[in-house]
C-alpha atoms as a PDB file:
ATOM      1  CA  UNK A   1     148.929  68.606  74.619  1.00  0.00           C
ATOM      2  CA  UNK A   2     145.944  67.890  72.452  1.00  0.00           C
ATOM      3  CA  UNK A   3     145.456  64.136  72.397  1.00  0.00           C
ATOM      4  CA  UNK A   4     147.958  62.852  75.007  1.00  0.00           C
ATOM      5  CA  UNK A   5     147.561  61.317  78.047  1.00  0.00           C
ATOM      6  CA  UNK A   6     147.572  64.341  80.671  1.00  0.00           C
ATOM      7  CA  UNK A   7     148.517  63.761  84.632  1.00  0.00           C
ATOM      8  CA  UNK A   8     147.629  65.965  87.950  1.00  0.00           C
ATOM      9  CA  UNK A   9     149.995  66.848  90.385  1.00  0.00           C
ATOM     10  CA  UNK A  10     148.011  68.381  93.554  1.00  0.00           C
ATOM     11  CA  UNK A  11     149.761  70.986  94.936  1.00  0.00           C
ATOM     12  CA  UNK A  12     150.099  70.897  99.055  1.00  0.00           C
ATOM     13  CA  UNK A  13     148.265  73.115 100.845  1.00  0.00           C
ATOM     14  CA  UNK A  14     150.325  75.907 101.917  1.00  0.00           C
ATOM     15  CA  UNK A  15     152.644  75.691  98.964  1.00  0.00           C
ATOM     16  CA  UNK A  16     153.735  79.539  98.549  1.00  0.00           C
ATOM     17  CA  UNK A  17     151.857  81.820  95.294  1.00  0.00           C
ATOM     18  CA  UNK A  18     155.496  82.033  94.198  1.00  0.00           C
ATOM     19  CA  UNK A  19     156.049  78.912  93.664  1.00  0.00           C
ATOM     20  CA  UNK A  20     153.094  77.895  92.031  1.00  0.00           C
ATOM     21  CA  UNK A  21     153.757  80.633  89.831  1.00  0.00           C
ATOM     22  CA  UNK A  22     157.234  79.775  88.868  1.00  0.00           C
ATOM     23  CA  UNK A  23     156.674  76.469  87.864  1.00  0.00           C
ATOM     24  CA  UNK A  24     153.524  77.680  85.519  1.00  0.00           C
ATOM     25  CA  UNK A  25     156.811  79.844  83.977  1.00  0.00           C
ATOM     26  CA  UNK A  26     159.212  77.177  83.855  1.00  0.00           C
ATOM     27  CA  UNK A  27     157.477  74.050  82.830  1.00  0.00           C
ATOM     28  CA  UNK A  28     154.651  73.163  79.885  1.00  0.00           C
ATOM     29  CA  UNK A  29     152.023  72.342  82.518  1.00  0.00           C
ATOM     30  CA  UNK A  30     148.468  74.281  83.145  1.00  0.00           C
ATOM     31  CA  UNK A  31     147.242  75.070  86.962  1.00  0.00           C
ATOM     32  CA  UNK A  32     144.197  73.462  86.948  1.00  0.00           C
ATOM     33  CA  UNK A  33     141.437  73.518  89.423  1.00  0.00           C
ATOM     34  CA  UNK A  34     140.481  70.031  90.755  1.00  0.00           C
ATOM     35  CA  UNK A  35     137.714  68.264  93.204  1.00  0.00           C
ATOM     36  CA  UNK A  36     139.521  66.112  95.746  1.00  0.00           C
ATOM     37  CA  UNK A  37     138.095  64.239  98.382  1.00  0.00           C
ATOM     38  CA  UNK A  38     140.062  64.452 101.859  1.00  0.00           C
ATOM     39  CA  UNK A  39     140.334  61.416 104.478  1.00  0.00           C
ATOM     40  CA  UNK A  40     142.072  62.603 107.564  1.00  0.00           C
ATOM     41  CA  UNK A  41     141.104  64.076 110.878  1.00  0.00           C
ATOM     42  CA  UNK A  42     137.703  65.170 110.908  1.00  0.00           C
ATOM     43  CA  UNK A  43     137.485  66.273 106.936  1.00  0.00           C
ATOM     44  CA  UNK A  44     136.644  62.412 106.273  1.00  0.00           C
ATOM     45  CA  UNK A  45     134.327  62.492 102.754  1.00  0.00           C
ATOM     46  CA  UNK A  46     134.512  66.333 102.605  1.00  0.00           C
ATOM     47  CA  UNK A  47     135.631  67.343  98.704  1.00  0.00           C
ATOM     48  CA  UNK A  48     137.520  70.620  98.802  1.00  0.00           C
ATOM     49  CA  UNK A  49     138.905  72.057  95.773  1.00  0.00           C
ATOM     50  CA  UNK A  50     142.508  72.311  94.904  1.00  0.00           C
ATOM     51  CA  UNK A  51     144.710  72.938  92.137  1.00  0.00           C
ATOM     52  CA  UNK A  52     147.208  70.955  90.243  1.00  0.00           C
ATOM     53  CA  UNK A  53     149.800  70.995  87.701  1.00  0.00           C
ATOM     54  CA  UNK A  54     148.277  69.270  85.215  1.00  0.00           C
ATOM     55  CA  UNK A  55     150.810  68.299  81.879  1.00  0.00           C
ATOM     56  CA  UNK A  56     152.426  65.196  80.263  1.00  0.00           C
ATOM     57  CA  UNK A  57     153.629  62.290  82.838  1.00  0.00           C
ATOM     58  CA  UNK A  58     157.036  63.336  82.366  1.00  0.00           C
ATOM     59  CA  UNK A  59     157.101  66.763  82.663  1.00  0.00           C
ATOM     60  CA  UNK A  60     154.732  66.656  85.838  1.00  0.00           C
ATOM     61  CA  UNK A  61     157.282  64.362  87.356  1.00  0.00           C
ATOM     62  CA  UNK A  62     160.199  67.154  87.037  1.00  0.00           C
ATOM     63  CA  UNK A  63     157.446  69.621  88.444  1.00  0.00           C
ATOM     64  CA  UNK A  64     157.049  67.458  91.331  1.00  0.00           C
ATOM     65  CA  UNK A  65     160.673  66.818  92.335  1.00  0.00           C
ATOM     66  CA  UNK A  66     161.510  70.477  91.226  1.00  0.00           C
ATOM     67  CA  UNK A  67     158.538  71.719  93.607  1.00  0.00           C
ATOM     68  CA  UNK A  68     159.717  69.098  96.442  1.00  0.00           C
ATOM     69  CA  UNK A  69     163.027  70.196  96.322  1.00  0.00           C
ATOM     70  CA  UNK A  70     162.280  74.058  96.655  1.00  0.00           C
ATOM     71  CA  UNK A  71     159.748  73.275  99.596  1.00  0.00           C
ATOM     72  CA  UNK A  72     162.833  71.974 101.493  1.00  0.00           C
ATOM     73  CA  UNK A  73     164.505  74.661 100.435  1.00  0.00           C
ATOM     74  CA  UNK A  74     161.929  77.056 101.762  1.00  0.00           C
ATOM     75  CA  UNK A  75     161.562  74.892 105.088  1.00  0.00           C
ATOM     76  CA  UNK A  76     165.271  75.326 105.678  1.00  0.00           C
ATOM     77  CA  UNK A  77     165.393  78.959 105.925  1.00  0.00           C
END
């Protein structure tokens, strides 16, 4: 990953440890921890930090409909 192009894929709050840890398994992307400002209800301005899957534009983009689709999976139970 040395000299490409690297995109972040926040992870939701609430997203379970498992999950964040089986996508670090099954995909070439790093957890990362990132500053992100929040604009909703009464967090307006305040930065928070979160993580994010951080990897190459196409791989992130499996991680994110991967991740998706085992949220509704988990919702669903």
């Amino acid at each position: 990953m040395a000299n490409e192009e690297l995109y972040d894929m926040i992870v939701p709050p609430g997203v379970p440890r498992k999950m964040i840890y089986d996508v670090a398994e099954k995909y070439d992307v790093e957890v990362v921890r990132r500053q992100q400002r929040l604009s909703f209800a009464n967090m307006d301005g305040d930065a928070r930090e979160l993580i994010a899957f951080r990897g190459r534009r196409e791989v992130v983009e499996e991680v994110q409909k991967y991740l998706f689709e085992r949220l509704q999976e988990f919702i669903a139970e």
